[in-house]
N, C-alpha and C. Protein backbone atom coordinates (compact mmCIF):
# COMPACT_ATOMS: atom_id res chain seq x y z
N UNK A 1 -12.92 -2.06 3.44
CA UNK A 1 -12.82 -1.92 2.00
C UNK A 1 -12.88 -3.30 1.38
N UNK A 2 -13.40 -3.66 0.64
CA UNK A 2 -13.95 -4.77 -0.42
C UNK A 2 -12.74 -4.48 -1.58
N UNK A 3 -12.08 -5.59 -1.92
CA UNK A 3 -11.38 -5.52 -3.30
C UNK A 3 -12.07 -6.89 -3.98
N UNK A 4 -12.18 -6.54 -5.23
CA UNK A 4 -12.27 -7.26 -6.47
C UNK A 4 -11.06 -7.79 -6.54
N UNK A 5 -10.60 -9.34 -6.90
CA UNK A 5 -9.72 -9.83 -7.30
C UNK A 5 -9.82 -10.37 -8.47
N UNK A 6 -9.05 -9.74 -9.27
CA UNK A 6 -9.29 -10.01 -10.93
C UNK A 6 -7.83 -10.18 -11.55
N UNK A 7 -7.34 -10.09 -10.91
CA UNK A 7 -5.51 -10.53 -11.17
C UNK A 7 -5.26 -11.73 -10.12
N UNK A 8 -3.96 -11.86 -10.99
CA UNK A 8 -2.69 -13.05 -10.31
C UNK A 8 -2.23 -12.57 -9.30
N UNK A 9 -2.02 -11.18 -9.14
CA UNK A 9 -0.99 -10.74 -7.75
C UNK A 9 -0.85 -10.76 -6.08
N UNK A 10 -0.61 -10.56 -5.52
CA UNK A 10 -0.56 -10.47 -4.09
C UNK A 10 -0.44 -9.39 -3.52
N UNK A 11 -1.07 -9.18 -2.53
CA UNK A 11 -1.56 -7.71 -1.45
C UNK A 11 -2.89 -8.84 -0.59
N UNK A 12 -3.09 -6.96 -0.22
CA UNK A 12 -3.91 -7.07 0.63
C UNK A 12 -4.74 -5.62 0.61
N UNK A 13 -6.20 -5.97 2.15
CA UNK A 13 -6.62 -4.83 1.48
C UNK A 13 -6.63 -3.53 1.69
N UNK A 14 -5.13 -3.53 2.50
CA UNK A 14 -4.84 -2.01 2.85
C UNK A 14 -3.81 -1.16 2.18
N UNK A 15 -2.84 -2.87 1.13
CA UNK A 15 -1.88 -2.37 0.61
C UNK A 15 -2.55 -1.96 -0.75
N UNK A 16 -3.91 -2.70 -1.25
CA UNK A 16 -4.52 -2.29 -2.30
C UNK A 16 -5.04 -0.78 -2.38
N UNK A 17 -5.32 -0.25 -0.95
CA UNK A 17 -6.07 0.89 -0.76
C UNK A 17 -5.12 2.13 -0.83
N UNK A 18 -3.78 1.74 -0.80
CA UNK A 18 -2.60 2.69 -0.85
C UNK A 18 -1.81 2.64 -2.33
N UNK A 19 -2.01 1.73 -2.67
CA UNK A 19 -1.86 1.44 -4.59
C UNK A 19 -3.09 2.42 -4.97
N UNK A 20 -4.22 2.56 -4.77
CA UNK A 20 -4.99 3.33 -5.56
C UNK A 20 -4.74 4.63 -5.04
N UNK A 21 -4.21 4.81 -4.09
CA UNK A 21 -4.30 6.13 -3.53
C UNK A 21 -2.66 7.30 -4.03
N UNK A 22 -1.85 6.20 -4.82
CA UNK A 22 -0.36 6.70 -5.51
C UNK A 22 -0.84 7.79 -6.02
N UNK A 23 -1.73 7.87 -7.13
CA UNK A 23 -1.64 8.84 -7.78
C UNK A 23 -2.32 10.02 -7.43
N UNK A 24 -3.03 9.92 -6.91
CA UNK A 24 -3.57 11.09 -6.00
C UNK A 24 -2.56 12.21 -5.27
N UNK A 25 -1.68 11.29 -4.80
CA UNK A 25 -0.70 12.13 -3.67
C UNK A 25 0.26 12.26 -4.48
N UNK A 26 0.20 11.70 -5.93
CA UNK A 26 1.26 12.49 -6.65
C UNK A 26 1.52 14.51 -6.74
N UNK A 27 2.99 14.53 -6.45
CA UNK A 27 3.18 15.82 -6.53
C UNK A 27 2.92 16.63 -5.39
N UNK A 28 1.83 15.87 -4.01
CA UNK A 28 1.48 16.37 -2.84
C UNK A 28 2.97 16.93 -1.69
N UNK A 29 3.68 18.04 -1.46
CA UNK A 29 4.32 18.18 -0.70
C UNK A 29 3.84 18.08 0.57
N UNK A 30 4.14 17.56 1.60
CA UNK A 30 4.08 17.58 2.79
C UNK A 30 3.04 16.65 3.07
N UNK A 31 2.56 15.60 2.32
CA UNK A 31 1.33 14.80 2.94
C UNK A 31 2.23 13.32 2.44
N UNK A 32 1.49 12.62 3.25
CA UNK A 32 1.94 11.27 3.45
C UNK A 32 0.90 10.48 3.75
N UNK A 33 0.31 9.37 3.11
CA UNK A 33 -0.80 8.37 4.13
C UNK A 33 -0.25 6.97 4.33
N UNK A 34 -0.86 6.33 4.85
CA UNK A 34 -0.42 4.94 5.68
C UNK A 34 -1.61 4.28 5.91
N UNK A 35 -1.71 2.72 5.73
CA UNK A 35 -2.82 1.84 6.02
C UNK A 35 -2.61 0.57 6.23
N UNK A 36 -2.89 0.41 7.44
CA UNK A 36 -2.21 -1.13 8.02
C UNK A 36 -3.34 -1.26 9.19
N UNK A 37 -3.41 -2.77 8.90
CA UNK A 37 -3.99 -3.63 10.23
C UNK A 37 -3.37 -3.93 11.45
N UNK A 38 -4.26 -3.62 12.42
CA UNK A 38 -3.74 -3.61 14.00
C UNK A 38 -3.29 -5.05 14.11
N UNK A 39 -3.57 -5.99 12.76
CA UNK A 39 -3.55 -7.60 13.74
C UNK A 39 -2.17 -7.84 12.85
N UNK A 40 -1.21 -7.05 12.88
CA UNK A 40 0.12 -7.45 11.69
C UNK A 40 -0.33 -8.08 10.45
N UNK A 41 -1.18 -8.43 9.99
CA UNK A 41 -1.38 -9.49 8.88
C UNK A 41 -2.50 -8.06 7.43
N UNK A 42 -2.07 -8.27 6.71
CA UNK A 42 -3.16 -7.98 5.50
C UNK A 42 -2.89 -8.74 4.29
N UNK A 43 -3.94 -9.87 3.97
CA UNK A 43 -4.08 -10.29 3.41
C UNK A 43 -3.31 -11.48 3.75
N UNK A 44 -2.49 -12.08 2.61
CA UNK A 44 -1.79 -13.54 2.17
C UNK A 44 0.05 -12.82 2.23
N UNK A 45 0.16 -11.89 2.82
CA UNK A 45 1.29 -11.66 3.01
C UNK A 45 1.91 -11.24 4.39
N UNK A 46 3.41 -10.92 4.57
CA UNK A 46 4.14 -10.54 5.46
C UNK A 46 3.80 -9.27 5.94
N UNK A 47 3.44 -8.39 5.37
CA UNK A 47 3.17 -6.92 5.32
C UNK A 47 1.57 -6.93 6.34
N UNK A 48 1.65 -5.51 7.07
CA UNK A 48 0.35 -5.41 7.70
C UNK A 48 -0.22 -4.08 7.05
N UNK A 49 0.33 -3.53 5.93
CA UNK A 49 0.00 -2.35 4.92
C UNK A 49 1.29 -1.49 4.77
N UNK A 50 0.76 -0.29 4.07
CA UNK A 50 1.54 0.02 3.15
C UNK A 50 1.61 1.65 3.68
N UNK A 51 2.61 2.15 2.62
CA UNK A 51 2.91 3.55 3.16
C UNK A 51 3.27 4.49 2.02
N UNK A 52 2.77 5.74 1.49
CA UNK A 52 3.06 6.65 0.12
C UNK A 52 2.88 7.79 0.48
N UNK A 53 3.57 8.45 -0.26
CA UNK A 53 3.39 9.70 -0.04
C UNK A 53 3.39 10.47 -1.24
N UNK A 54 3.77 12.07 -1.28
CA UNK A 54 3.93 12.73 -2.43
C UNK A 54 4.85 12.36 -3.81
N UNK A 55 5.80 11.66 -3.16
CA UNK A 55 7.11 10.96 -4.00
C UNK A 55 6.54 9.86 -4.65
N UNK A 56 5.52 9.17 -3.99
CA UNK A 56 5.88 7.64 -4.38
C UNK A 56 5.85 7.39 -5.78
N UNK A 57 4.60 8.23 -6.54
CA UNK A 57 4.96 7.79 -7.80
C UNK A 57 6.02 8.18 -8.67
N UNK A 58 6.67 9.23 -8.23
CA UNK A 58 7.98 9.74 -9.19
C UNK A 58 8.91 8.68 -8.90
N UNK A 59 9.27 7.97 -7.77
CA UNK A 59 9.85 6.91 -7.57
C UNK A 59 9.76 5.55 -8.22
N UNK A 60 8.47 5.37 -8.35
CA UNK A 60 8.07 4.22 -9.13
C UNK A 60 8.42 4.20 -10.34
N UNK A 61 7.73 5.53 -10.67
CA UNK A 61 8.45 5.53 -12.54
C UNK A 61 10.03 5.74 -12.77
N UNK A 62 10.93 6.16 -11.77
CA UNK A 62 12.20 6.02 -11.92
C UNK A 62 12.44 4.34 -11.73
N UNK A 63 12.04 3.67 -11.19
CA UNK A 63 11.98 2.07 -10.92
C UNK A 63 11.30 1.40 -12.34
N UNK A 64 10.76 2.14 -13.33
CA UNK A 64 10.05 1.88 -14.03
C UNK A 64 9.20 0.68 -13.64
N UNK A 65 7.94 0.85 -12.87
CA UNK A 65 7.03 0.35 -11.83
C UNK A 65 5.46 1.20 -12.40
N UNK A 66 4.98 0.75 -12.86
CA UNK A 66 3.61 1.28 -13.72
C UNK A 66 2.28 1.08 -12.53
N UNK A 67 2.20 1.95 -11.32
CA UNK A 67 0.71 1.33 -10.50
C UNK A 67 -0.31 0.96 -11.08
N UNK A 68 -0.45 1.55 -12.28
CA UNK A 68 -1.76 1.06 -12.84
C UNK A 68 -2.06 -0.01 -13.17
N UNK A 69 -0.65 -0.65 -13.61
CA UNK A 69 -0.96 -2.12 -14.37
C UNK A 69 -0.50 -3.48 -12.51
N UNK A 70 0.42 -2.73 -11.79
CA UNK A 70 0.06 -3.40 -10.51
C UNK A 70 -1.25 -3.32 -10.41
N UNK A 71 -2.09 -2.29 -10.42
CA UNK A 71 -3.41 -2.06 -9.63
C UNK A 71 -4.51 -3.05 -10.07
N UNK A 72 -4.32 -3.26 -11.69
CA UNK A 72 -5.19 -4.29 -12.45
C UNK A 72 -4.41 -5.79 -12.04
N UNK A 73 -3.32 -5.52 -12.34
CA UNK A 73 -3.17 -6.99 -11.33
C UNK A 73 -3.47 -7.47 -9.98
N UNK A 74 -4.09 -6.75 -9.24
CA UNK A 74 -3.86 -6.52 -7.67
C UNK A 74 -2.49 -7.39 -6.93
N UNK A 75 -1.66 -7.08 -7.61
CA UNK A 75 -0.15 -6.78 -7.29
C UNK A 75 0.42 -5.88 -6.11
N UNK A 76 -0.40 -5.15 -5.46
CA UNK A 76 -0.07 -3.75 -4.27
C UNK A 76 1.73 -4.72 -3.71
N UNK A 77 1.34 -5.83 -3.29
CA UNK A 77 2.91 -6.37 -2.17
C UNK A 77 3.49 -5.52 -3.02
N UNK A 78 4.08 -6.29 -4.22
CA UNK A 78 5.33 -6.58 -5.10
C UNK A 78 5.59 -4.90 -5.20
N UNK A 79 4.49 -4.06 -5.56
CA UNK A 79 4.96 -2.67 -5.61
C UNK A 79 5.27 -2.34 -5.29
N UNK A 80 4.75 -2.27 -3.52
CA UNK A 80 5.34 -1.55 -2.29
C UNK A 80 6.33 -2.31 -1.91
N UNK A 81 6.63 -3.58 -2.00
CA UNK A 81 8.20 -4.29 -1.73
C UNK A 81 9.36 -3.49 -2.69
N UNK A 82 8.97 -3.41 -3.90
CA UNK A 82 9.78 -2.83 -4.70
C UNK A 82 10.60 -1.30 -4.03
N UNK A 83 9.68 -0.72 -3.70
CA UNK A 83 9.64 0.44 -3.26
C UNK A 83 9.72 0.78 -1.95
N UNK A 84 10.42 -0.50 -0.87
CA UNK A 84 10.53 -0.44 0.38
C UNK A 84 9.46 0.33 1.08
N UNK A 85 8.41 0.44 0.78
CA UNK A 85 7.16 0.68 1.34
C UNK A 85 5.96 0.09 2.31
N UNK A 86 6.42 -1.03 2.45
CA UNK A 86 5.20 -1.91 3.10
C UNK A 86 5.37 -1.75 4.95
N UNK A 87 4.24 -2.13 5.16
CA UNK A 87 4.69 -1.60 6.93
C UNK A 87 4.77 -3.34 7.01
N UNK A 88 6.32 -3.51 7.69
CA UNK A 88 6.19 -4.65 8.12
C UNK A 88 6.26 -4.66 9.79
N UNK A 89 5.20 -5.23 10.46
CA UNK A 89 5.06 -5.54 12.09
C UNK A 89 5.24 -6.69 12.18
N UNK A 90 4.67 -7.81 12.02
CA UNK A 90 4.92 -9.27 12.50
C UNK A 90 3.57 -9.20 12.96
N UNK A 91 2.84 -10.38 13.29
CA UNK A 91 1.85 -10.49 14.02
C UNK A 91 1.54 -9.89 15.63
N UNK A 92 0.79 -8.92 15.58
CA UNK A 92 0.53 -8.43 17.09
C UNK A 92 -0.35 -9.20 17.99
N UNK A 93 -1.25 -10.14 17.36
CA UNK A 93 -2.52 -10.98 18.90
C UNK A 93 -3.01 -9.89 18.88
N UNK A 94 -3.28 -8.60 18.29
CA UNK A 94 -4.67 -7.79 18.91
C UNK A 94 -5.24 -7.64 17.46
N UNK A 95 -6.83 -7.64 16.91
CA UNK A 95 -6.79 -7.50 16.10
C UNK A 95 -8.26 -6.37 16.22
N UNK A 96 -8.16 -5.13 16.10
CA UNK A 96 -9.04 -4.28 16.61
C UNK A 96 -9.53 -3.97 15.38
N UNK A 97 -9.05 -3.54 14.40
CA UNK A 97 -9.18 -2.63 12.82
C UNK A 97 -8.07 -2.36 11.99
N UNK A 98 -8.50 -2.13 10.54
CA UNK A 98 -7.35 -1.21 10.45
C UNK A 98 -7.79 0.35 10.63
N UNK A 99 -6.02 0.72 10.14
CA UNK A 99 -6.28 1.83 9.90
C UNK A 99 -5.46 2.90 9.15
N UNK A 100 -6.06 4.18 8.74
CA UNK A 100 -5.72 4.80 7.64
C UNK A 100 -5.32 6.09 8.10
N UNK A 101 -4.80 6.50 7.59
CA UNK A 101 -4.06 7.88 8.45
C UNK A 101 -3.75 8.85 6.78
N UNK A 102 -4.30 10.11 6.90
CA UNK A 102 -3.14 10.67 5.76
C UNK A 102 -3.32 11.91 6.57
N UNK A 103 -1.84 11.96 6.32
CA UNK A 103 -0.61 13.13 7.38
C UNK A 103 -0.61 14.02 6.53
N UNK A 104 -0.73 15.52 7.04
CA UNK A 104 0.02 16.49 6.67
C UNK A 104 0.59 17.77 7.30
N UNK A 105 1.94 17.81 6.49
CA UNK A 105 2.74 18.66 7.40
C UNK A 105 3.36 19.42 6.37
């Protein structure tokens, strides 16, 4: 996935790909997706991606946390930090792909 960087913020481009994907899974019971790199690292941060589900945006707006205006910032970290969301691994030494998963149960 290719992101445009047109904001100040920090992510990456799996945590960006799970910022656009909030509102979608808004209201979704039983589904969940996830997107993280095999090599611990995405992007300029600690995080190797991110994690949302049906909740995330009712959560956010109780946080009063607006994705949209993260999303124009490409802000994804700070959101999903906010929101204890980010997959944190540490660096693994393997760096195969990422990858994207959306669960449902």
């Amino acid at each position: 996935m290719d992101v445009e960087i047109v904001g100040q913020g920090v992510g990456g481009r799996n945590q960006e790909l799970m910022l656009s994907a909030v509102a979608g899974l808004a209201g979704l019971e039983g589904a969940a997706m996830v997107s993280f790199g095999t090599d611990g690292v995405d992007g300029p941060t600690d995080a190797t991606g991110a994690i949302a589900d049906g909740f995330t945006l009712q959560k956010a707006r109780e946080l009063g946390l607006d994705p949209s205006s993260y999303l124009e910032n490409n802000d994804s970290y700070h959101f999903f930090k906010e929101l204890e969301n980010l997959v944190l691994t540490g660096p693994s030494g393997t760096n195969i792909m990422d990858i994207t998963a959306l669960i449902v149960f």
